[in-house]
PDB file of N, CA and C in Angstrom:
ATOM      1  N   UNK A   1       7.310  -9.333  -2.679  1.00  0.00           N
ATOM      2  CA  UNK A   1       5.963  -9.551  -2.198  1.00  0.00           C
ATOM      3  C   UNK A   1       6.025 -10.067  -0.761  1.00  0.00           C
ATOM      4  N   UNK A   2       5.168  -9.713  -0.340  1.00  0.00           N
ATOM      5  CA  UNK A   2       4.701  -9.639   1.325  1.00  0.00           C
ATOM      6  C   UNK A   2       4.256 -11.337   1.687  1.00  0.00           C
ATOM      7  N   UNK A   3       5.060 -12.583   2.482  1.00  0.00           N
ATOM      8  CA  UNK A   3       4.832 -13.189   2.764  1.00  0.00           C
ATOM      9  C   UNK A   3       4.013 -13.808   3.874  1.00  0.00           C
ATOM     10  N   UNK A   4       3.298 -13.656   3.664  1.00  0.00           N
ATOM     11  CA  UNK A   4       2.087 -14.066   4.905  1.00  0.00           C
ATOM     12  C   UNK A   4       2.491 -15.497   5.564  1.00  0.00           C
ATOM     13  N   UNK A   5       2.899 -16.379   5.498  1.00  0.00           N
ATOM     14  CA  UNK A   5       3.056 -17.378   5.735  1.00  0.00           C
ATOM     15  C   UNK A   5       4.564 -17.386   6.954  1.00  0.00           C
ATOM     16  N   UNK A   6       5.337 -16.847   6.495  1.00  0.00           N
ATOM     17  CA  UNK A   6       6.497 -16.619   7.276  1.00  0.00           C
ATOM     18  C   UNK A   6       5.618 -15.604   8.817  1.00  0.00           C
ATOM     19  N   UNK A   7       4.886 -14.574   8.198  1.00  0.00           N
ATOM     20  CA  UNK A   7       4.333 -13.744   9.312  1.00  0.00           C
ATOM     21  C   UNK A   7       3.716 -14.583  10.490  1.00  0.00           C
ATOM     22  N   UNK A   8       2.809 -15.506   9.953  1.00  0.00           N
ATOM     23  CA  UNK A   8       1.905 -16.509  10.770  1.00  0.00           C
ATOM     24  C   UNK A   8       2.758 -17.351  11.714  1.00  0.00           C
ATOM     25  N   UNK A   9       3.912 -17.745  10.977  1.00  0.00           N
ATOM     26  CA  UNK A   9       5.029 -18.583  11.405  1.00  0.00           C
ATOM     27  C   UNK A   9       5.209 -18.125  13.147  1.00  0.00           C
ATOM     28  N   UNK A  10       5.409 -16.877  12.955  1.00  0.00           N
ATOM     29  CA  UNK A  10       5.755 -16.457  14.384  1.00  0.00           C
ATOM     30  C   UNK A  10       5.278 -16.609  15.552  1.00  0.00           C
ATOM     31  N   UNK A  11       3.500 -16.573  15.084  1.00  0.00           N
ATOM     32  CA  UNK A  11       2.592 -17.184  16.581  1.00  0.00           C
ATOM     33  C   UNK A  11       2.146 -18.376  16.614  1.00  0.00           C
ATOM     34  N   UNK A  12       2.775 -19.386  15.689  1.00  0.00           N
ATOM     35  CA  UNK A  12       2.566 -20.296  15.634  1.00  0.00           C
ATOM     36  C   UNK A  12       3.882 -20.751  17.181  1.00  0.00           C
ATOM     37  N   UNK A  13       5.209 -20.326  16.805  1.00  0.00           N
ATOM     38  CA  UNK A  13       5.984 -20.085  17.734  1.00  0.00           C
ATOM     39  C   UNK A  13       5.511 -20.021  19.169  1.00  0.00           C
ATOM     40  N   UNK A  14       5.242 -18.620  19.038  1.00  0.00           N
ATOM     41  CA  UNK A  14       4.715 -18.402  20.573  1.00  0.00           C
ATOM     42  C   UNK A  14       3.690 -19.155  21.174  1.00  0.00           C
ATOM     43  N   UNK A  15       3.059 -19.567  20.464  1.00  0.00           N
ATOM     44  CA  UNK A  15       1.651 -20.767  21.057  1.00  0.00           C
ATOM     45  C   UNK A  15       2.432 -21.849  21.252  1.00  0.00           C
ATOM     46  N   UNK A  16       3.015 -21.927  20.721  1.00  0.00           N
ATOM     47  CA  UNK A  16       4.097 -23.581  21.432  1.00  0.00           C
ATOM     48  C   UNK A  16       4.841 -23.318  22.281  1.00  0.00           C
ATOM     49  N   UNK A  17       5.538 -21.897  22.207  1.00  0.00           N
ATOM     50  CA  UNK A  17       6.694 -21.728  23.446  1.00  0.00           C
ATOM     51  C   UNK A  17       5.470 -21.665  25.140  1.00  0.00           C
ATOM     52  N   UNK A  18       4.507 -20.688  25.350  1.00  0.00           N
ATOM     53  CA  UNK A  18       3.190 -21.040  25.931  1.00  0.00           C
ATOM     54  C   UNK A  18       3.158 -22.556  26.399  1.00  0.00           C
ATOM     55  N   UNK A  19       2.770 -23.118  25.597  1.00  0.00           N
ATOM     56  CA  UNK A  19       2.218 -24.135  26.093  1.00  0.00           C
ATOM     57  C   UNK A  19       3.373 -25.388  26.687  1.00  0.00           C
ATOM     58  N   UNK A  20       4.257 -25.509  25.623  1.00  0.00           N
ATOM     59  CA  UNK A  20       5.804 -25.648  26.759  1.00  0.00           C
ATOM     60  C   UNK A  20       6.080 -25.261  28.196  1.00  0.00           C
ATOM     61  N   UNK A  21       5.946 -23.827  28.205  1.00  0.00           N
ATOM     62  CA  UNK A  21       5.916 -23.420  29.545  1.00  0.00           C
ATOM     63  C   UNK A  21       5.558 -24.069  30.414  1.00  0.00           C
ATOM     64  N   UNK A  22       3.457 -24.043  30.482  1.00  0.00           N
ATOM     65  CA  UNK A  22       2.833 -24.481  30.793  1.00  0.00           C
ATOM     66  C   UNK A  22       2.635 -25.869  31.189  1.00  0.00           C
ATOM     67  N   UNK A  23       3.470 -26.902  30.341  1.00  0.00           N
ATOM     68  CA  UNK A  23       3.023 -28.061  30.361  1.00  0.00           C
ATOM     69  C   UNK A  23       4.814 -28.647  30.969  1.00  0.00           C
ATOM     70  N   UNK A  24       5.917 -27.601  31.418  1.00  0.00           N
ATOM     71  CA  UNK A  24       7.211 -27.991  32.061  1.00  0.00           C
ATOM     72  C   UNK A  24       6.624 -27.485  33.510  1.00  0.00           C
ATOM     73  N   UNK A  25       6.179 -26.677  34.145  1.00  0.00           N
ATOM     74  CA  UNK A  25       5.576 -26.139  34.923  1.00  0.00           C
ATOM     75  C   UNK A  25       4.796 -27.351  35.940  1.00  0.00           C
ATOM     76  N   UNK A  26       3.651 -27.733  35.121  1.00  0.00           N
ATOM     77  CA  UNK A  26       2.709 -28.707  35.852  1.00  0.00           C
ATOM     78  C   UNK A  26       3.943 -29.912  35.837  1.00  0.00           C
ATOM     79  N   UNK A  27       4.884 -30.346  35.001  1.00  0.00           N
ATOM     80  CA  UNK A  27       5.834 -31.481  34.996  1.00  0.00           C
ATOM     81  C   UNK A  27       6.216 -31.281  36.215  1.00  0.00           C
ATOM     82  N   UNK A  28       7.019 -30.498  36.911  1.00  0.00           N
ATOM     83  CA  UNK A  28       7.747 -29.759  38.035  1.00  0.00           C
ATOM     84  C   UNK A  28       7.141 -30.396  39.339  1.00  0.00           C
ATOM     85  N   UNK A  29       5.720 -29.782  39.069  1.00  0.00           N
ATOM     86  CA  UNK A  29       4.927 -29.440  40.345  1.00  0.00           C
ATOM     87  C   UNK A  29       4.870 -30.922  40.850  1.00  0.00           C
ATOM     88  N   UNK A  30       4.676 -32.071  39.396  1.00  0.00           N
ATOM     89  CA  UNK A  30       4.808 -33.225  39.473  1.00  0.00           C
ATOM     90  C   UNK A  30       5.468 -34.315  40.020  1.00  0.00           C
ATOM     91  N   UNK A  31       6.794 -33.419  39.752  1.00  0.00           N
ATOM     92  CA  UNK A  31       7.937 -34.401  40.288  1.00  0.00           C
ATOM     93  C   UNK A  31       8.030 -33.711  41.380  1.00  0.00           C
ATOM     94  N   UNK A  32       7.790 -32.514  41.975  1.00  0.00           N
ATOM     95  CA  UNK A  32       8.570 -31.956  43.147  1.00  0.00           C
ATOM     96  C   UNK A  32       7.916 -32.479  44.353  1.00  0.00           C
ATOM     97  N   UNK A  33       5.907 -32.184  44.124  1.00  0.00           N
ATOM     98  CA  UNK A  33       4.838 -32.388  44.630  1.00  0.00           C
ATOM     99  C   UNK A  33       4.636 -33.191  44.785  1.00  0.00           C
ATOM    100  N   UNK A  34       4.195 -34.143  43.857  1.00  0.00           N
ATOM    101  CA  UNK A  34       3.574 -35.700  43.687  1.00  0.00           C
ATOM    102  C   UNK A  34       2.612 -35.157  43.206  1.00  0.00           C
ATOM    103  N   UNK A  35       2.154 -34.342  42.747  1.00  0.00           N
ATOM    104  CA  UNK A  35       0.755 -33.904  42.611  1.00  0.00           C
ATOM    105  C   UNK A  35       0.567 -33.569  41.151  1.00  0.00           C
ATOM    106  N   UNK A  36      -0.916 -33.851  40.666  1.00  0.00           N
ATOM    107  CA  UNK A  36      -0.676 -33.345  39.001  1.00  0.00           C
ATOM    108  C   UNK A  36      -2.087 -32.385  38.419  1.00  0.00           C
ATOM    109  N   UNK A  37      -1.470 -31.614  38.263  1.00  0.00           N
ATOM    110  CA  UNK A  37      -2.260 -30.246  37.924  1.00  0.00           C
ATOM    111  C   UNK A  37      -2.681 -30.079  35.950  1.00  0.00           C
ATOM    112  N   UNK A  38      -3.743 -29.440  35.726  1.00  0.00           N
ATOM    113  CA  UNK A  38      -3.872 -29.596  34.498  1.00  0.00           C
ATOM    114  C   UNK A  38      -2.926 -27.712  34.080  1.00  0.00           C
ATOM    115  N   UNK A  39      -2.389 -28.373  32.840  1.00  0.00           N
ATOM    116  CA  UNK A  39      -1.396 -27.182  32.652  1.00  0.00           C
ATOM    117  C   UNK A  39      -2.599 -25.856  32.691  1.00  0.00           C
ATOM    118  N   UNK A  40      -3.969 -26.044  31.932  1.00  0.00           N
ATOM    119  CA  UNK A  40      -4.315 -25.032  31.512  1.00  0.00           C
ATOM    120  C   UNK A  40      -4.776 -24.298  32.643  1.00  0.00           C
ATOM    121  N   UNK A  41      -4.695 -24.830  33.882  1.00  0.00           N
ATOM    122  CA  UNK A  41      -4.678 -23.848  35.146  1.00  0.00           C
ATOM    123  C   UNK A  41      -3.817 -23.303  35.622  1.00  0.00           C
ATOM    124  N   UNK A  42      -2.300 -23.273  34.328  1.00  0.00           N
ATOM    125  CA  UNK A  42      -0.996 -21.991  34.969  1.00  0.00           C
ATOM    126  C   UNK A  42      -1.495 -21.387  34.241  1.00  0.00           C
ATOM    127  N   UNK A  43      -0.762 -19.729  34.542  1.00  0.00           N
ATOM    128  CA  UNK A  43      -0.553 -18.737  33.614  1.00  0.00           C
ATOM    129  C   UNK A  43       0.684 -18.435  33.867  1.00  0.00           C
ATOM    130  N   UNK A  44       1.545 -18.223  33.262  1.00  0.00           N
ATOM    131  CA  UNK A  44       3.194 -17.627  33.009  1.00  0.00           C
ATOM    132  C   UNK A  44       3.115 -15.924  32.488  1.00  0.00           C
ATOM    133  N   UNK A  45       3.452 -15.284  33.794  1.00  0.00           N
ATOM    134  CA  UNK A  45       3.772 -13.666  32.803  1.00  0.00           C
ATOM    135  C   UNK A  45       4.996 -13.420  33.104  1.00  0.00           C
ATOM    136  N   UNK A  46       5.736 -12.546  32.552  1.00  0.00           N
ATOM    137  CA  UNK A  46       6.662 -12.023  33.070  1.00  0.00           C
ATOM    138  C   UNK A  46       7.496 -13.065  34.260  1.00  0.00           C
ATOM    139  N   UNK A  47       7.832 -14.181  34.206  1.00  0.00           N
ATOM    140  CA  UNK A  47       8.747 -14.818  35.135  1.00  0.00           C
ATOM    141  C   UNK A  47       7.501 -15.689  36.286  1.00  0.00           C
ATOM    142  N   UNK A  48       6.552 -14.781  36.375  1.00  0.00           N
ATOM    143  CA  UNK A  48       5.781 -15.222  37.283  1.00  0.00           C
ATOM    144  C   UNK A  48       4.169 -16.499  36.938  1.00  0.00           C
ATOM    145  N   UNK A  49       4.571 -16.873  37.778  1.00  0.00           N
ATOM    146  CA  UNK A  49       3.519 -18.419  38.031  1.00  0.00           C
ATOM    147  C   UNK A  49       2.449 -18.059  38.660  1.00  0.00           C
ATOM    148  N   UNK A  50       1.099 -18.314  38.269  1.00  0.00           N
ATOM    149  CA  UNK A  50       0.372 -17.927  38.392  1.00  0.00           C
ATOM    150  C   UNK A  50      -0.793 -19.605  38.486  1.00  0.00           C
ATOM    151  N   UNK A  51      -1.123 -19.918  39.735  1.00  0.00           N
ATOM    152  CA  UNK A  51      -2.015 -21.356  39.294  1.00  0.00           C
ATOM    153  C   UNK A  51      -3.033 -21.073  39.832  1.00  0.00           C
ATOM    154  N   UNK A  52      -4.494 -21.039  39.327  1.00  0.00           N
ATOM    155  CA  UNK A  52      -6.038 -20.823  39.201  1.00  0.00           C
ATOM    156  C   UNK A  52      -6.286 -22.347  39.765  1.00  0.00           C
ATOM    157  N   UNK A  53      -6.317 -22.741  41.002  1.00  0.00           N
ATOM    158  CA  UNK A  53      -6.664 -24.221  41.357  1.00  0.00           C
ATOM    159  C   UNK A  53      -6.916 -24.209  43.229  1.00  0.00           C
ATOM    160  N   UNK A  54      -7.471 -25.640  43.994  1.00  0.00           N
ATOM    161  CA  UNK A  54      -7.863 -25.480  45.065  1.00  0.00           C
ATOM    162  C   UNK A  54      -6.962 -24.957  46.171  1.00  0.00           C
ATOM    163  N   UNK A  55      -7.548 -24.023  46.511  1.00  0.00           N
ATOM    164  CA  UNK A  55      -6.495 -23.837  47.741  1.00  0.00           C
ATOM    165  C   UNK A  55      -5.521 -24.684  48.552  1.00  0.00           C
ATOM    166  N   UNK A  56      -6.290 -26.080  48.826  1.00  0.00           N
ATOM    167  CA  UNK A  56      -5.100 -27.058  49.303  1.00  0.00           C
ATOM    168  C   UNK A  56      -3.650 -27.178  48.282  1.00  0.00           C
ATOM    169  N   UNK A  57      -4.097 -27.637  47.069  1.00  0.00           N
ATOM    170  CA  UNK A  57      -3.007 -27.280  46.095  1.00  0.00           C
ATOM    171  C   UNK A  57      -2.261 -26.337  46.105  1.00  0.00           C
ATOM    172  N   UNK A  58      -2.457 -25.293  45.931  1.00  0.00           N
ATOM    173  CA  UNK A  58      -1.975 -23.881  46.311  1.00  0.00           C
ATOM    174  C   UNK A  58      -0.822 -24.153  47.261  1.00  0.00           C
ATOM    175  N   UNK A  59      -1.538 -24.162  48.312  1.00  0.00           N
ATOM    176  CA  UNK A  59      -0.409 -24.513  49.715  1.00  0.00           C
ATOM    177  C   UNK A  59       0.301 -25.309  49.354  1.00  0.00           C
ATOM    178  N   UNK A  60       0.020 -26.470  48.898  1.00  0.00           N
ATOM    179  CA  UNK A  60       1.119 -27.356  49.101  1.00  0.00           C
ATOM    180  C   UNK A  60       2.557 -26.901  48.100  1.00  0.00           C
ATOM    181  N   UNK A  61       1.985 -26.298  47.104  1.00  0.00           N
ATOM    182  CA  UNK A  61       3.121 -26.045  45.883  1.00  0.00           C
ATOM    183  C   UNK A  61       3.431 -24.377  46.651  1.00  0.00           C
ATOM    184  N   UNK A  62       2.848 -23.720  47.303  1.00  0.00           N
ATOM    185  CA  UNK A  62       3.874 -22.618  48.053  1.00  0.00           C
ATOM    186  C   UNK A  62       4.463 -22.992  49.199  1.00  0.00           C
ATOM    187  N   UNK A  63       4.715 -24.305  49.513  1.00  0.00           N
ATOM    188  CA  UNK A  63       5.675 -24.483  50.554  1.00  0.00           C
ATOM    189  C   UNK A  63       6.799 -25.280  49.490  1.00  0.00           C
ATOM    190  N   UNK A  64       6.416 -25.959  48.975  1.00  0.00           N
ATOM    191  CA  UNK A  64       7.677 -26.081  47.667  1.00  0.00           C
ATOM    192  C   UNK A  64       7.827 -25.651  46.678  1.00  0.00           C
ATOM    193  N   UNK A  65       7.925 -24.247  46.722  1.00  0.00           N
ATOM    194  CA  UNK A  65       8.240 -22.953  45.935  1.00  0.00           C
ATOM    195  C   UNK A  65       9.608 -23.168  45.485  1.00  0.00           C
ATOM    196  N   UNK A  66      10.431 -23.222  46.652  1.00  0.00           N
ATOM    197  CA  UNK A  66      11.668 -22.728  45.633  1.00  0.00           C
ATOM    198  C   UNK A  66      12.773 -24.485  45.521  1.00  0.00           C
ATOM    199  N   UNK A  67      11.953 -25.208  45.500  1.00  0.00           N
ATOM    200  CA  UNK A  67      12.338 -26.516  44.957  1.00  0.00           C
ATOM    201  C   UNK A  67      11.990 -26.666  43.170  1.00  0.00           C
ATOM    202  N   UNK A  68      10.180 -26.165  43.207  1.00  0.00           N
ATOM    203  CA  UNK A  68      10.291 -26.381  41.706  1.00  0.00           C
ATOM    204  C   UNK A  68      10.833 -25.143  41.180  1.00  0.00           C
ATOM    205  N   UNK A  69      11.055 -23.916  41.615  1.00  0.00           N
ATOM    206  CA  UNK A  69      11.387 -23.124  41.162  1.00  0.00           C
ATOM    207  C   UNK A  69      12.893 -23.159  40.811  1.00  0.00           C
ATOM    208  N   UNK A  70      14.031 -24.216  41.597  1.00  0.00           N
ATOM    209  CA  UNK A  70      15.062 -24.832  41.064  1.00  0.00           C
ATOM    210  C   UNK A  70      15.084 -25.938  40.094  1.00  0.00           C
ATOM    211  N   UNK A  71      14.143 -26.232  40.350  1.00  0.00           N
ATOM    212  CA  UNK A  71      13.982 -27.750  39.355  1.00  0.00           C
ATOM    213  C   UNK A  71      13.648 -27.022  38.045  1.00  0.00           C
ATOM    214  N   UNK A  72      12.660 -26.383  37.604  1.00  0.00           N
ATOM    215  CA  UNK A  72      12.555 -25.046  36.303  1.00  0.00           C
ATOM    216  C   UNK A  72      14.042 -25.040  35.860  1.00  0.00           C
ATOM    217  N   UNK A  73      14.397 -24.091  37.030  1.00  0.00           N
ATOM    218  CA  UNK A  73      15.973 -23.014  36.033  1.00  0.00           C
ATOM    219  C   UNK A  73      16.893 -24.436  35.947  1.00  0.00           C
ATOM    220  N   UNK A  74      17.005 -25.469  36.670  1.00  0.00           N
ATOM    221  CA  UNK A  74      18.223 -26.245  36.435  1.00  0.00           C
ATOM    222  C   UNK A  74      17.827 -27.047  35.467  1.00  0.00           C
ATOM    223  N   UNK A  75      16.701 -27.811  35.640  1.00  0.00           N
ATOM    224  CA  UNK A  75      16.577 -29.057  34.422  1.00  0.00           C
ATOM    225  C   UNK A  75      16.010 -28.788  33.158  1.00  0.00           C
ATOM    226  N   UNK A  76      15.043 -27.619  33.263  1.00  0.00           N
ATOM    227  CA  UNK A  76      14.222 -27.040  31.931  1.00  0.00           C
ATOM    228  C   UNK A  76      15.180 -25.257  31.536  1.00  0.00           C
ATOM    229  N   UNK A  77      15.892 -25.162  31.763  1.00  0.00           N
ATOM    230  CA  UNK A  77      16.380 -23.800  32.038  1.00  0.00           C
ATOM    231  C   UNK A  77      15.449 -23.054  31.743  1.00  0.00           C
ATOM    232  N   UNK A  78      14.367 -23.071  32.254  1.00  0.00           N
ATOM    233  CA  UNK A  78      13.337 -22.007  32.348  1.00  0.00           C
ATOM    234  C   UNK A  78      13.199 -20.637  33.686  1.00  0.00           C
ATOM    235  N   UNK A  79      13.634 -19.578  32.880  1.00  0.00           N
ATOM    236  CA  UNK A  79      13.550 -18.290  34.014  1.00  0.00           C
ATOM    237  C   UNK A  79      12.231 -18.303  35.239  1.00  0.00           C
ATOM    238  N   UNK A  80      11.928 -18.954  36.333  1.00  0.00           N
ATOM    239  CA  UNK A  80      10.222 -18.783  36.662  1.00  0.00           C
ATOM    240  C   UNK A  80      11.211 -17.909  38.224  1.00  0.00           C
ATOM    241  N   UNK A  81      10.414 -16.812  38.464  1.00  0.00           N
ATOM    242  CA  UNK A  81      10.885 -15.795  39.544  1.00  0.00           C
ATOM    243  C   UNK A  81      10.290 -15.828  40.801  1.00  0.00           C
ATOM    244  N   UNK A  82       8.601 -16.076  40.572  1.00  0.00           N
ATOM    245  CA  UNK A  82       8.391 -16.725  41.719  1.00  0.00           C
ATOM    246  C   UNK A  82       6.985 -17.493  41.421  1.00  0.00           C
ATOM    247  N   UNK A  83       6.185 -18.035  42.506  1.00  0.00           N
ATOM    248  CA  UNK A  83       4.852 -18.916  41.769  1.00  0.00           C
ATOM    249  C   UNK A  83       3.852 -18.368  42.970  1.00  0.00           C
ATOM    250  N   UNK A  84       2.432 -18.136  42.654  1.00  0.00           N
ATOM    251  CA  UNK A  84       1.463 -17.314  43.596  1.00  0.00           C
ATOM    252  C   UNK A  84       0.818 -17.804  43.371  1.00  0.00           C
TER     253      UNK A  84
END
């Protein structure tokens, strides 16, 4: 018989791996920046960072691009490729 419960199991997974992402991401921006962003304004696709927030913000975290983008792969070993 067909276990439904094991099935569910799986996006239960992915909604946590998500929001992990999301919430190592704004950590980053935190320590790299000084600055603290609410996670639910990343989006993570494919490697890429994606933050919905004020343009000053913006700037400041694309001039320290590839600081948190080391701080990701070294301390969280998280793949992030680039952030826009």
């Amino acid at each position: 018989m067909f276990d439904i419960s094991k099935y569910l199991e799986k996006f239960t997974i992915m909604s946590q791996s998500r929001h992990y992402l999301r919430d190592s991401v704004a950590e980053a921006i935190k320590n790299v920046c000084k600055i603290e962003i609410d996670p639910k304004t990343i989006e993570i696709k494919e490697g890429i960072v994606r933050i919905n927030t004020k343009p000053i913000i913006k700037s400041e975290v694309f001039l320290k691009k590839n600081k948190i983008i080391g701080y990701l792969n070294s301390e969280k070993k998280i793949k992030i490729h680039d952030i826009l």
